[in-house]
C-alpha atoms as a PDB file:
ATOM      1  CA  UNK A   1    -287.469 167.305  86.786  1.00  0.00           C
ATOM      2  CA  UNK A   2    -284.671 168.317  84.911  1.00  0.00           C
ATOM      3  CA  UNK A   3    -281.279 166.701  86.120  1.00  0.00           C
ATOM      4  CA  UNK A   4    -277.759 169.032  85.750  1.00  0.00           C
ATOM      5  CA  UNK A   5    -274.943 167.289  84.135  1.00  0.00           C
ATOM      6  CA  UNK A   6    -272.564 169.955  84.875  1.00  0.00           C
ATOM      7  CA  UNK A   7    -269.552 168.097  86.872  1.00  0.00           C
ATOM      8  CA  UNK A   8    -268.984 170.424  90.396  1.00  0.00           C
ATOM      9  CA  UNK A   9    -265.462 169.688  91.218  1.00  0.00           C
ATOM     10  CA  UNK A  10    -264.863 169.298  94.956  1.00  0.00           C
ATOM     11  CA  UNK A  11    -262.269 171.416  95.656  1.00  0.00           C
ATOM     12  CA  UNK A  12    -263.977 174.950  94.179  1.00  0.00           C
ATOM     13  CA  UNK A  13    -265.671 173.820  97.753  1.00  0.00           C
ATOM     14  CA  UNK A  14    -262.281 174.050  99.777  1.00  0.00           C
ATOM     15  CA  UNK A  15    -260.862 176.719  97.560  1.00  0.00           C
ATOM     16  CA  UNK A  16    -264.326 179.112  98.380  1.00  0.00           C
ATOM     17  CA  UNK A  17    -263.715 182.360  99.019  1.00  0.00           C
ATOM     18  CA  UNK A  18    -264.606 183.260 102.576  1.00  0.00           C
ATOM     19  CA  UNK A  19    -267.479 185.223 103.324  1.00  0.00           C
ATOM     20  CA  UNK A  20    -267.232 188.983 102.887  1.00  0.00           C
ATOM     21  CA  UNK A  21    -267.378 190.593 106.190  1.00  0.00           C
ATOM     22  CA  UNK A  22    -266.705 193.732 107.854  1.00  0.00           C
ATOM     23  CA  UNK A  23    -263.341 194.235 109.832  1.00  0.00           C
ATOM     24  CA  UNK A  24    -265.365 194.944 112.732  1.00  0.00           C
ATOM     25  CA  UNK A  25    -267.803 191.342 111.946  1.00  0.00           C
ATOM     26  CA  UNK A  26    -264.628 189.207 111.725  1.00  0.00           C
ATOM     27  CA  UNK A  27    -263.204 190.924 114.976  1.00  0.00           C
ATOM     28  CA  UNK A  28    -266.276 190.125 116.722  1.00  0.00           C
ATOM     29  CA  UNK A  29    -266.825 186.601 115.168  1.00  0.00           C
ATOM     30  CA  UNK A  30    -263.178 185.686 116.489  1.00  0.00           C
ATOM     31  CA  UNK A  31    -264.430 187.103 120.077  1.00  0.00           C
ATOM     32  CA  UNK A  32    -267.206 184.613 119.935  1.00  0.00           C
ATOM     33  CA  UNK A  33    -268.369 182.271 117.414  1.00  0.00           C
ATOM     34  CA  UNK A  34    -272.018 181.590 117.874  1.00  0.00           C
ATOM     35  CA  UNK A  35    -272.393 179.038 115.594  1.00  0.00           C
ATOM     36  CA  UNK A  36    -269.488 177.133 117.009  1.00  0.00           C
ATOM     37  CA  UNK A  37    -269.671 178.139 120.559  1.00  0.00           C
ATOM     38  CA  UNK A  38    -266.122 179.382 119.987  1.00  0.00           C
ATOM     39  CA  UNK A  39    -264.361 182.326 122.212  1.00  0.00           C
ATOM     40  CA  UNK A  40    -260.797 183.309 120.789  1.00  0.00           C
ATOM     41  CA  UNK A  41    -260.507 180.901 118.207  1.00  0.00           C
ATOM     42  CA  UNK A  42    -261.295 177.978 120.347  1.00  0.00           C
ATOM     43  CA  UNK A  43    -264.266 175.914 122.049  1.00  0.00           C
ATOM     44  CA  UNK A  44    -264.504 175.523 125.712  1.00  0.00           C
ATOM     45  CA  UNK A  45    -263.274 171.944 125.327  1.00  0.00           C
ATOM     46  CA  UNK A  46    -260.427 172.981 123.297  1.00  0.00           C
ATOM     47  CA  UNK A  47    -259.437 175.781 125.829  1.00  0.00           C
ATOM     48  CA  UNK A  48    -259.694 173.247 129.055  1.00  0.00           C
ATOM     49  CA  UNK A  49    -257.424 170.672 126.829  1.00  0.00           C
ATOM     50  CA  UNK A  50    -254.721 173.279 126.452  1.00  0.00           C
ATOM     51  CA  UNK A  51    -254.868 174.408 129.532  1.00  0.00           C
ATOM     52  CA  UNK A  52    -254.226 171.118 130.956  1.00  0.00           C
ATOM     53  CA  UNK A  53    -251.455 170.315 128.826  1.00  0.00           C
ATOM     54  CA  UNK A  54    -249.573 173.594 130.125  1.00  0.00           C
ATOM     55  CA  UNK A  55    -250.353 173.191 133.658  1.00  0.00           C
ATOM     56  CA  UNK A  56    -248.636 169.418 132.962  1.00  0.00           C
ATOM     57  CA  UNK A  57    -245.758 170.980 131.051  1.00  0.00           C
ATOM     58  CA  UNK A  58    -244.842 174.050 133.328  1.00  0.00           C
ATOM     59  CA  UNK A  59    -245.048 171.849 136.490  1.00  0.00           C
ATOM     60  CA  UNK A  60    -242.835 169.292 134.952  1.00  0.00           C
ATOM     61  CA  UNK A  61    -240.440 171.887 134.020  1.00  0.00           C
ATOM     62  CA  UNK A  62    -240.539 173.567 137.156  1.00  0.00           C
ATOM     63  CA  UNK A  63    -240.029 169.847 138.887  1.00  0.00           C
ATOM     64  CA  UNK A  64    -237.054 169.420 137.033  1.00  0.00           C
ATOM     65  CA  UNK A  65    -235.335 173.343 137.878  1.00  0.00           C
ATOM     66  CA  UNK A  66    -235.876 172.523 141.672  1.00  0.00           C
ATOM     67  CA  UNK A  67    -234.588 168.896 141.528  1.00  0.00           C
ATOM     68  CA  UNK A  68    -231.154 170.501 139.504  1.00  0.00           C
ATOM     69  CA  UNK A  69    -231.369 173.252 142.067  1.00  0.00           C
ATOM     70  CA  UNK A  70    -231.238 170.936 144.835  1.00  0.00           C
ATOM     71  CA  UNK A  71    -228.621 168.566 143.398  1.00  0.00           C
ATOM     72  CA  UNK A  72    -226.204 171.455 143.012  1.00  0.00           C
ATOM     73  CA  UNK A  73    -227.022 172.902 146.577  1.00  0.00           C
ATOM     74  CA  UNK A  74    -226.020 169.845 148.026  1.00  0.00           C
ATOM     75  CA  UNK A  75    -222.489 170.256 146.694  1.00  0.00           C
ATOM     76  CA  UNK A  76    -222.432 173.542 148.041  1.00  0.00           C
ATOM     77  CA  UNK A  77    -221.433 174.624 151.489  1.00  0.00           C
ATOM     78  CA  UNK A  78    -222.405 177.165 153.028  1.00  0.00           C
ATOM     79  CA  UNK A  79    -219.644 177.136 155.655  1.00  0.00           C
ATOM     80  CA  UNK A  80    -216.681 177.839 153.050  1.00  0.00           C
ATOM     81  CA  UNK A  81    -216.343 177.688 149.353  1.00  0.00           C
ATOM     82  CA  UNK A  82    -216.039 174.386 147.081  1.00  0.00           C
ATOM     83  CA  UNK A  83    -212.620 175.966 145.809  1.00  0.00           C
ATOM     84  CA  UNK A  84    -210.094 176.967 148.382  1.00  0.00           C
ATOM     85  CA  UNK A  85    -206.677 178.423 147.666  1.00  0.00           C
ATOM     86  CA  UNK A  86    -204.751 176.960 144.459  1.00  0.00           C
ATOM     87  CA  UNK A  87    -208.240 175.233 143.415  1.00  0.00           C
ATOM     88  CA  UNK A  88    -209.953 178.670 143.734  1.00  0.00           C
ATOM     89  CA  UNK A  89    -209.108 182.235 141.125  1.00  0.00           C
ATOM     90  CA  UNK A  90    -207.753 184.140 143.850  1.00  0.00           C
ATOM     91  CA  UNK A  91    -204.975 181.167 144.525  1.00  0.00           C
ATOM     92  CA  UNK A  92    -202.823 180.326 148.134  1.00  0.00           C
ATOM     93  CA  UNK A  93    -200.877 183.955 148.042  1.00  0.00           C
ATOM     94  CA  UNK A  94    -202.608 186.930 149.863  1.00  0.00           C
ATOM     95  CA  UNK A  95    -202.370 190.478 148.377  1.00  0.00           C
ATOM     96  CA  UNK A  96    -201.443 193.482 150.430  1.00  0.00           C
ATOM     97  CA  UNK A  97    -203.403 196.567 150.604  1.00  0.00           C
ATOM     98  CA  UNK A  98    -202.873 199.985 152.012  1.00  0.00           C
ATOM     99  CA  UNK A  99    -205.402 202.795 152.899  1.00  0.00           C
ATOM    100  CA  UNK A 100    -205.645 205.551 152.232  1.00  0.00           C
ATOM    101  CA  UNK A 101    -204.718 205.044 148.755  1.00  0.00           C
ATOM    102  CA  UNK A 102    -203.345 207.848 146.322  1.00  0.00           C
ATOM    103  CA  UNK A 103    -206.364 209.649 145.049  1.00  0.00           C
ATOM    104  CA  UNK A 104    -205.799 208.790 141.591  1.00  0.00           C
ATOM    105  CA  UNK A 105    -204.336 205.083 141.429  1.00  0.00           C
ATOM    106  CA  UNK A 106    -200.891 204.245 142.608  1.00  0.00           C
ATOM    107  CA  UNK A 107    -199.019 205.978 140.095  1.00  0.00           C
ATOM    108  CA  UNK A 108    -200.490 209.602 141.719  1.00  0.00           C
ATOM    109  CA  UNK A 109    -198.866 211.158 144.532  1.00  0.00           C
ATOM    110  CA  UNK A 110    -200.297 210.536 148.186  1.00  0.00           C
ATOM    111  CA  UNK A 111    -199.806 213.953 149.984  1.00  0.00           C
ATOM    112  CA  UNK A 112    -199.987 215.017 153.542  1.00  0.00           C
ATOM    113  CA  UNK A 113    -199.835 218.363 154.669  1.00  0.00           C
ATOM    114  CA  UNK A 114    -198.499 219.929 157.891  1.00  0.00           C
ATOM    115  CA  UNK A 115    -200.216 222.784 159.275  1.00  0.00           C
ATOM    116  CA  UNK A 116    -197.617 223.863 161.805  1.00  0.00           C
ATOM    117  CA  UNK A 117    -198.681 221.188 165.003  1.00  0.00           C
ATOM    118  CA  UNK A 118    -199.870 218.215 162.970  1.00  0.00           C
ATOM    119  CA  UNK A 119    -199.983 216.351 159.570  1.00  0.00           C
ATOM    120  CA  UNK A 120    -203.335 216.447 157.478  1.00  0.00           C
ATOM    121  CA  UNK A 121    -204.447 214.493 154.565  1.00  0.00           C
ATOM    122  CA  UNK A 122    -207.477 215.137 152.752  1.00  0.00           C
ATOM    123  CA  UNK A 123    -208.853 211.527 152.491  1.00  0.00           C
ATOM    124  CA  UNK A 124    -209.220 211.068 156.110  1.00  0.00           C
ATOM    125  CA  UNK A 125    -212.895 211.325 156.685  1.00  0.00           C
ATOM    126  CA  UNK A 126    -213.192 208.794 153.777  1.00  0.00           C
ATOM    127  CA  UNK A 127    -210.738 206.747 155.497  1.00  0.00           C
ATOM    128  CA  UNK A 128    -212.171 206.501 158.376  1.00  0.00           C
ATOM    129  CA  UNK A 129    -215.724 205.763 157.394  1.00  0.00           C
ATOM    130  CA  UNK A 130    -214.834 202.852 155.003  1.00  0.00           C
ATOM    131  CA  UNK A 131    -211.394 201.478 156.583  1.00  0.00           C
ATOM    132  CA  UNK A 132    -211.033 202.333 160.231  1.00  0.00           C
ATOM    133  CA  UNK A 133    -214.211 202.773 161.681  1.00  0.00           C
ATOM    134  CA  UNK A 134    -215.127 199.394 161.933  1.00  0.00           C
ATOM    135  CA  UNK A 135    -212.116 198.472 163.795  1.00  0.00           C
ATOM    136  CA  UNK A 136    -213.637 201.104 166.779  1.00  0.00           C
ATOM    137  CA  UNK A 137    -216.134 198.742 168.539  1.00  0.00           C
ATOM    138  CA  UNK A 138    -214.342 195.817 167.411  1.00  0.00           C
ATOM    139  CA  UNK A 139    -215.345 192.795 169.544  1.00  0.00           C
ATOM    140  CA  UNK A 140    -212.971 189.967 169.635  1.00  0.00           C
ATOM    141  CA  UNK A 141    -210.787 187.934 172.016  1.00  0.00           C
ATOM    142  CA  UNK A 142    -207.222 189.486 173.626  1.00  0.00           C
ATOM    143  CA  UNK A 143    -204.818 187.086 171.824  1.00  0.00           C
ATOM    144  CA  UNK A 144    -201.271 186.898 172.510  1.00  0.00           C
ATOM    145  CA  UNK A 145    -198.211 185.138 170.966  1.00  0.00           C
ATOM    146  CA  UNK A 146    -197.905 182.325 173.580  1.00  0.00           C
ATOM    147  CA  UNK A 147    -201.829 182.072 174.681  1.00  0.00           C
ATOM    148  CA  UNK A 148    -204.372 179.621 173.598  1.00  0.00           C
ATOM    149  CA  UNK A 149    -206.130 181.680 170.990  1.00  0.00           C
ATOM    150  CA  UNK A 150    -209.445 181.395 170.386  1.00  0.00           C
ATOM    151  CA  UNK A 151    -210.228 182.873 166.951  1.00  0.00           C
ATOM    152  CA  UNK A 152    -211.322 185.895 166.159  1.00  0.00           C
ATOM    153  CA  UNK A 153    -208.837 188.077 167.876  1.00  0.00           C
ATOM    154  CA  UNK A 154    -209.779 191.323 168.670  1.00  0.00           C
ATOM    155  CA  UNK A 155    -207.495 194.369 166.853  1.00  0.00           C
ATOM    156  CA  UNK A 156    -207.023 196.471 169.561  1.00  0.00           C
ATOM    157  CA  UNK A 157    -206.433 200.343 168.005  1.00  0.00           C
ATOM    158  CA  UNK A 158    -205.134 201.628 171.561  1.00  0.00           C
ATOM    159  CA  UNK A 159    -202.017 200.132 170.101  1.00  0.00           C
ATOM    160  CA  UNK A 160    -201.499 201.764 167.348  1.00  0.00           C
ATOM    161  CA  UNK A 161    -199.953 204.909 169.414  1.00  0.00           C
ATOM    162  CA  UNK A 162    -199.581 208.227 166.819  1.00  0.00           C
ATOM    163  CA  UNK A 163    -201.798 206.300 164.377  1.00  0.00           C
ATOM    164  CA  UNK A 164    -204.777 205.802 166.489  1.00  0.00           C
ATOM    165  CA  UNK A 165    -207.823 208.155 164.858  1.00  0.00           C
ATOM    166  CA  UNK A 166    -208.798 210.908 167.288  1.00  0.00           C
ATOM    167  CA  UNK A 167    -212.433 211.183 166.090  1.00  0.00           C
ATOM    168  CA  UNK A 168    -212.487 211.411 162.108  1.00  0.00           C
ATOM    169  CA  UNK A 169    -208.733 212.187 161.987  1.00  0.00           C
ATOM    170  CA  UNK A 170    -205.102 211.228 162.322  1.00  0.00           C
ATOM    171  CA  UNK A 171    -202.817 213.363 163.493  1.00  0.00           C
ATOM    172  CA  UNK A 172    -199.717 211.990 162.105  1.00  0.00           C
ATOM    173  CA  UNK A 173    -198.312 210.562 158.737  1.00  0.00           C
ATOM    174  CA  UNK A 174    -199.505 207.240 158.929  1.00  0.00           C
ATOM    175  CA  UNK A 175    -200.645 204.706 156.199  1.00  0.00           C
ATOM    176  CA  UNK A 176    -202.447 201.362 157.374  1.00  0.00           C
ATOM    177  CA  UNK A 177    -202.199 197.960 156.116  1.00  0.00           C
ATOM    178  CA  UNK A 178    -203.417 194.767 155.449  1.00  0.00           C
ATOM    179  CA  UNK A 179    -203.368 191.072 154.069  1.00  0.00           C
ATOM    180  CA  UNK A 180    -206.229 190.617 152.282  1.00  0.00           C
ATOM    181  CA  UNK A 181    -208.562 187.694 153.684  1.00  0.00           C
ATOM    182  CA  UNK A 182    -207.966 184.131 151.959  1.00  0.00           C
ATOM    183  CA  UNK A 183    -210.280 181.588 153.619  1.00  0.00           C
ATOM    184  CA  UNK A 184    -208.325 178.780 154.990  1.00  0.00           C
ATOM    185  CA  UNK A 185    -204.651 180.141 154.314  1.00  0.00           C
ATOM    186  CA  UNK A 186    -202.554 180.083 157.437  1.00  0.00           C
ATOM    187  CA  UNK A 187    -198.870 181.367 157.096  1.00  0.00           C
ATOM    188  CA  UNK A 188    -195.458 179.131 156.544  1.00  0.00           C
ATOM    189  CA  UNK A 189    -193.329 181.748 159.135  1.00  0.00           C
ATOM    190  CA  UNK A 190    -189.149 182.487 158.637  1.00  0.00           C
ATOM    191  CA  UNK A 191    -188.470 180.536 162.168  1.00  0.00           C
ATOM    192  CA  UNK A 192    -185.245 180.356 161.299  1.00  0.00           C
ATOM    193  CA  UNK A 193    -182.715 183.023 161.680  1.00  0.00           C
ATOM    194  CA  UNK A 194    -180.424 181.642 159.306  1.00  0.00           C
ATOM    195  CA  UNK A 195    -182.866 181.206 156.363  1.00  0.00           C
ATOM    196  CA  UNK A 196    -184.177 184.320 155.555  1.00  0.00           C
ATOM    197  CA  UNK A 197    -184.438 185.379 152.355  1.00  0.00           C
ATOM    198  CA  UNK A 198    -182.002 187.957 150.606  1.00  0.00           C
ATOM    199  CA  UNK A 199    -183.672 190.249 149.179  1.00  0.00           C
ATOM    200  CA  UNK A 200    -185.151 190.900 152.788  1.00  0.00           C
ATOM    201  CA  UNK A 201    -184.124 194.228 154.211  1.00  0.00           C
ATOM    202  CA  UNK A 202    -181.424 194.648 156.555  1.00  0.00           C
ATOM    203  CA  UNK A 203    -183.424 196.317 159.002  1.00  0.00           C
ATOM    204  CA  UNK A 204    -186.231 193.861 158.922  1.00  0.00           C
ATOM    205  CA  UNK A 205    -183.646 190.970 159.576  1.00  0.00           C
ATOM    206  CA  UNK A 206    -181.982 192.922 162.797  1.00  0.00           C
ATOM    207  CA  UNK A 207    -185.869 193.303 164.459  1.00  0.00           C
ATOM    208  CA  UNK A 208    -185.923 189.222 163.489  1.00  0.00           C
ATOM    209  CA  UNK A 209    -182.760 188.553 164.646  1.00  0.00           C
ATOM    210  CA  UNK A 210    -183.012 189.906 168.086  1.00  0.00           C
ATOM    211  CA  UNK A 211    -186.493 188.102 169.141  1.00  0.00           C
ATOM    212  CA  UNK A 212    -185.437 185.130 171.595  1.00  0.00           C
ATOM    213  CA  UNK A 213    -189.197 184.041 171.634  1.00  0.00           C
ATOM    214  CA  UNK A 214    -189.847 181.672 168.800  1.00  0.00           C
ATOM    215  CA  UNK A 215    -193.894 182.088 169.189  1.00  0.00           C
ATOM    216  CA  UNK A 216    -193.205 185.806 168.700  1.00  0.00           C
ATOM    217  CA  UNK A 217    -191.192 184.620 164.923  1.00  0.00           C
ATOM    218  CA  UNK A 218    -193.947 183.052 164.284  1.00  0.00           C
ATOM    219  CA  UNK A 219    -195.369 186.866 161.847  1.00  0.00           C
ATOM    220  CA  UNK A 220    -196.583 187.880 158.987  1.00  0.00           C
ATOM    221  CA  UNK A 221    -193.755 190.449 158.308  1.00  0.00           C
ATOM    222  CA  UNK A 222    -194.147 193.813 156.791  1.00  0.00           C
ATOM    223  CA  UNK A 223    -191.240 195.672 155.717  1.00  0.00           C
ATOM    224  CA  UNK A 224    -191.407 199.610 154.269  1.00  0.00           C
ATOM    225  CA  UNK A 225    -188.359 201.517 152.829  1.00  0.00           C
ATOM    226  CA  UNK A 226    -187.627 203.606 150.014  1.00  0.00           C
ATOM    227  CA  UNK A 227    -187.728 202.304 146.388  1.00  0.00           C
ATOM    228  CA  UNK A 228    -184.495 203.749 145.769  1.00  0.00           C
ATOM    229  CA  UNK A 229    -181.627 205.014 147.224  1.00  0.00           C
ATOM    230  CA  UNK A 230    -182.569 208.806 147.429  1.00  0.00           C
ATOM    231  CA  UNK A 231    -185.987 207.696 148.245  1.00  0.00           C
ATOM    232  CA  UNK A 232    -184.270 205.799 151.482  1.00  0.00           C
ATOM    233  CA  UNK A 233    -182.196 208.542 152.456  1.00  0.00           C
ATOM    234  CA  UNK A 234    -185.360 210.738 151.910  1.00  0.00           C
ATOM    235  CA  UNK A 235    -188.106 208.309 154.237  1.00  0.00           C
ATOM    236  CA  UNK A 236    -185.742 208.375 157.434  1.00  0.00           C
ATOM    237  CA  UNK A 237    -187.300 207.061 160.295  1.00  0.00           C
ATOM    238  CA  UNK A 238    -190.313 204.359 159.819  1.00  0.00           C
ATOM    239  CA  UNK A 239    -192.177 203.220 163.333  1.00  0.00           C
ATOM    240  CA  UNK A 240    -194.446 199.845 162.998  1.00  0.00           C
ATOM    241  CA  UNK A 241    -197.452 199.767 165.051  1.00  0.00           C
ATOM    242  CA  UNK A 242    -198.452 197.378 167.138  1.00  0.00           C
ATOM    243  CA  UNK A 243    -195.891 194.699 165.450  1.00  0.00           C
ATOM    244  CA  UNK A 244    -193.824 194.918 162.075  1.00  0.00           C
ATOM    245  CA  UNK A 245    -196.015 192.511 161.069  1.00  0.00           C
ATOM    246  CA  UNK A 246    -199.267 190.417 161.047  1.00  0.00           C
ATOM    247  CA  UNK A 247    -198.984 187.726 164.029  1.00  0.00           C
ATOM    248  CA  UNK A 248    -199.899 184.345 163.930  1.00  0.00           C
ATOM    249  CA  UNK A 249    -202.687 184.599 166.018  1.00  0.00           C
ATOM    250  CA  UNK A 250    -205.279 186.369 163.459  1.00  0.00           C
ATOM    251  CA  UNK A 251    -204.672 183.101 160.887  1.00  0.00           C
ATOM    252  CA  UNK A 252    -206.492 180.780 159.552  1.00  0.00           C
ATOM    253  CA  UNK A 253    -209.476 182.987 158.598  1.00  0.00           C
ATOM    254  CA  UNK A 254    -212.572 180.789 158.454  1.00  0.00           C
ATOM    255  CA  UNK A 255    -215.319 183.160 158.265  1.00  0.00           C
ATOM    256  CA  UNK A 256    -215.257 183.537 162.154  1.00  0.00           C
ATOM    257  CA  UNK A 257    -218.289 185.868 163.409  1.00  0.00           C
ATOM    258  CA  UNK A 258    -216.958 189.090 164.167  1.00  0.00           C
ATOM    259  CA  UNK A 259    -213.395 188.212 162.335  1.00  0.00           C
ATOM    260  CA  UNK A 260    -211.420 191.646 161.333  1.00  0.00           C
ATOM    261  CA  UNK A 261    -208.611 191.273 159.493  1.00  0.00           C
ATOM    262  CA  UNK A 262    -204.958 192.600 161.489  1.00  0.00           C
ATOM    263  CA  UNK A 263    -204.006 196.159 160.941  1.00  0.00           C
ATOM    264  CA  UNK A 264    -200.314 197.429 160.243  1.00  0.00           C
ATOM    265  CA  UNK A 265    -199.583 201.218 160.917  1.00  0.00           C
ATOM    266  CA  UNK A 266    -197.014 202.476 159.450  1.00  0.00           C
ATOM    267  CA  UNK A 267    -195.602 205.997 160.768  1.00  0.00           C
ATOM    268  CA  UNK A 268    -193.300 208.106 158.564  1.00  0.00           C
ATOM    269  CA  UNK A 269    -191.650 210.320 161.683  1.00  0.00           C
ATOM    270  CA  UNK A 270    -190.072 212.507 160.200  1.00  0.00           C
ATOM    271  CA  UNK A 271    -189.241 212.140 155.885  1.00  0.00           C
ATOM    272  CA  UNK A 272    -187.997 215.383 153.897  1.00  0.00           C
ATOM    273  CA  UNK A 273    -190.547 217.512 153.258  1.00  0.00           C
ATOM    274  CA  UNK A 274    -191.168 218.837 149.660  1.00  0.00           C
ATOM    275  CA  UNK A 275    -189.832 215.489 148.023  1.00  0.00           C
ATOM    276  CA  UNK A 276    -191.481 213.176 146.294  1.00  0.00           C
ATOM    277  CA  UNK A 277    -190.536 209.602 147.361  1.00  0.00           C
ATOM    278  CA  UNK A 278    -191.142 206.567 145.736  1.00  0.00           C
ATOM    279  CA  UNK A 279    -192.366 203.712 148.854  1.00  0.00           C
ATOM    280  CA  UNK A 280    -192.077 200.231 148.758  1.00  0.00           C
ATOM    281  CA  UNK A 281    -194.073 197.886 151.238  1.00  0.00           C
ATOM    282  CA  UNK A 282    -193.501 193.813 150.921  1.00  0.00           C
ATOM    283  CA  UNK A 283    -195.485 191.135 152.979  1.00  0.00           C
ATOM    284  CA  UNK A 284    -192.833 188.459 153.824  1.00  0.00           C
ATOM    285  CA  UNK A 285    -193.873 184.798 154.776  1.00  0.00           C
ATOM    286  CA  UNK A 286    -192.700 181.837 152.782  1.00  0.00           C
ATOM    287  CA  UNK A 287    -196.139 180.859 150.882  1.00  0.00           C
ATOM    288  CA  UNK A 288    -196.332 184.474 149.942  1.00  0.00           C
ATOM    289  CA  UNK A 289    -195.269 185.270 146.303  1.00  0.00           C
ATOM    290  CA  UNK A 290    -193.728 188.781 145.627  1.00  0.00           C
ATOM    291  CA  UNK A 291    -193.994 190.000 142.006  1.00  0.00           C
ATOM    292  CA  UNK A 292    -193.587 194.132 141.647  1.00  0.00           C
ATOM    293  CA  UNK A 293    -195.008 194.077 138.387  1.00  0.00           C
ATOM    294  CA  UNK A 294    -198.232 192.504 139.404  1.00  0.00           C
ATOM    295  CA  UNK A 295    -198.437 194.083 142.938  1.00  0.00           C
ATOM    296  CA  UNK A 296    -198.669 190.614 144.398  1.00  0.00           C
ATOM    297  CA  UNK A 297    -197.260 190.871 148.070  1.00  0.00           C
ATOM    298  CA  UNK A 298    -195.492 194.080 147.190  1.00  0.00           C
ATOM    299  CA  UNK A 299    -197.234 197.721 146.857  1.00  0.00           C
ATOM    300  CA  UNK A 300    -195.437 200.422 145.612  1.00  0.00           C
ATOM    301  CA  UNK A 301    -197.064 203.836 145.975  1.00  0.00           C
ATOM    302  CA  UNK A 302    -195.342 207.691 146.082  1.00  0.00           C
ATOM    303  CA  UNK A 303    -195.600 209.955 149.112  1.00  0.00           C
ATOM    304  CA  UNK A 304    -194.912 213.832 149.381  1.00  0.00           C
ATOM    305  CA  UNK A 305    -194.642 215.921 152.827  1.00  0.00           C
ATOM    306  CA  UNK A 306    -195.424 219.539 152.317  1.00  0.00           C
ATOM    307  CA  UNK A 307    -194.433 221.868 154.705  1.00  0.00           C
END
């Protein structure tokens, strides 16, 4: 027998072209392999092998997500926040907000409209579903300024006399306010006649000034008068319902079941109709800051009475 010398270099082995086949052959050989037992590319063995090591991986990984979801839970409580006042973003100085609000931000014009027996304002309805109807059936303890509170106190709208809703409406010219809840905040109160600020109006120092019960000092204030001098002469007479202020009572706020926050109504009796006044509201107590540009314990708003 004839013996080849012709030298067959190894790697026109590894270098072979593979096998011409069909689209639809090579789609079904990668289905299953017969000659290697093979199903998408791998054998049964190497299918259980990477299975296992996935199972292993994702467990591990998921171990590891609830074991850093647990450490951070315990530093979390769900009683209060981990940041509280000047360690939190909202800081130790409550804001002041008013409802309703001008329909179009505080530089529009809030306007009420008299229809020959009463006052009307168009965003009453809206009012009353999102501001004051939860204050109807609000439950609560009776507080008063020399009891021993127990927390929440209830905010009783009887007293708010011309401002109380009659059904979906209000039948006077009345705006409501509010401090704006800061969770463990409690009020430093003016308890001293002879320390109260200056830029405090006159007519909030002669209500302060006649109070011979220092419990009863012991307020949030609220004060309401015209920006400017027109706009005073123009507001006339301003009623305060149930208090000219927020009383000690309703603070700290500690997420209390049931807690509302104290309501303010402010009446406007009797302003010039067909002018447009320029309001301005302050919250006084000494830990609150007051800075007009940034609406922080002040709101300034316009009203107009048409007749």
């Amino acid at each position: 027998m004839e013996k080849s010398n012709k030298f067959i270099d190894p790697m026109d082995t590894l270098f072979a072209p593979p096998p011409n086949r069909s689209k639809w052959e090579t789609f079904s050989l990668f289905i299953y392999n017969p000659e290697t037992n093979a199903f998408l590319g791998r054998t049964a063995s190497s299918w259980a092998k990477i299975t296992v090591f996935y199972i292993i991986f994702y467990a591990c990984l998921a171990a590891m997500w609830a074991v850093c979801l647990w450490g951070l839970l315990q530093t979390v409580s769900e009683d209060e926040p981990t940041y509280l006042l000047d360690r939190s973003l909202i800081g130790s100085s409550p804001g002041l907000a008013s409802r309703p609000m001008p329909p179009e931000g505080r530089e529009s014009i809030l306007s009420f409209e008299y229809n020959g027996t009463q006052w009307h304002n168009s965003e009453w309805p809206q009012l009353f579903e999102e501001f004051l109807q939860e204050y109807e059936n609000a439950t609560g303890n009776d507080c008063t300024f020399n009891g021993a509170n127990v927390l929440p106190c209830k905010v009783d709208i009887d007293n708010w006399k011309q401002c109380k809703p009659d059904g979906k409406r209000i039948n006077a010219s009345c705006i409501y306010f509010k401090i704006n809840k800061v969770m463990g905040w409690t009020p430093k109160y003016y308890t001293d006649k002879t320390k109260l600020p200056s830029g405090m109006p006159q007519s909030l120092k002669d209500v302060i000034t006649k109070i011979n019960d220092t419990n009863q000092m012991k307020m949030v204030w609220l004060s309401c008068e015209g920006r400017h001098e027109d706009d005073k002469q123009n507001i006339r007479n301003i009623s305060f319902y149930p208090h000219q202020g927020f009383p000690a009572y309703y603070f700290p706020f500690q997420r209390q079941p049931n807690y509302k926050s104290p309501v303010v109504a402010v009446h406007f009796e009797n302003p010039v109709p067909g002018k447009t006044i320029d309001v301005e509201c302050r919250s006084w107590a000494q830990n609150i800051q007051q800075d007009r540009k940034e609406q922080q314990g002040v709101l300034n708003f316009k009203l107009k009475f048409n007749k």
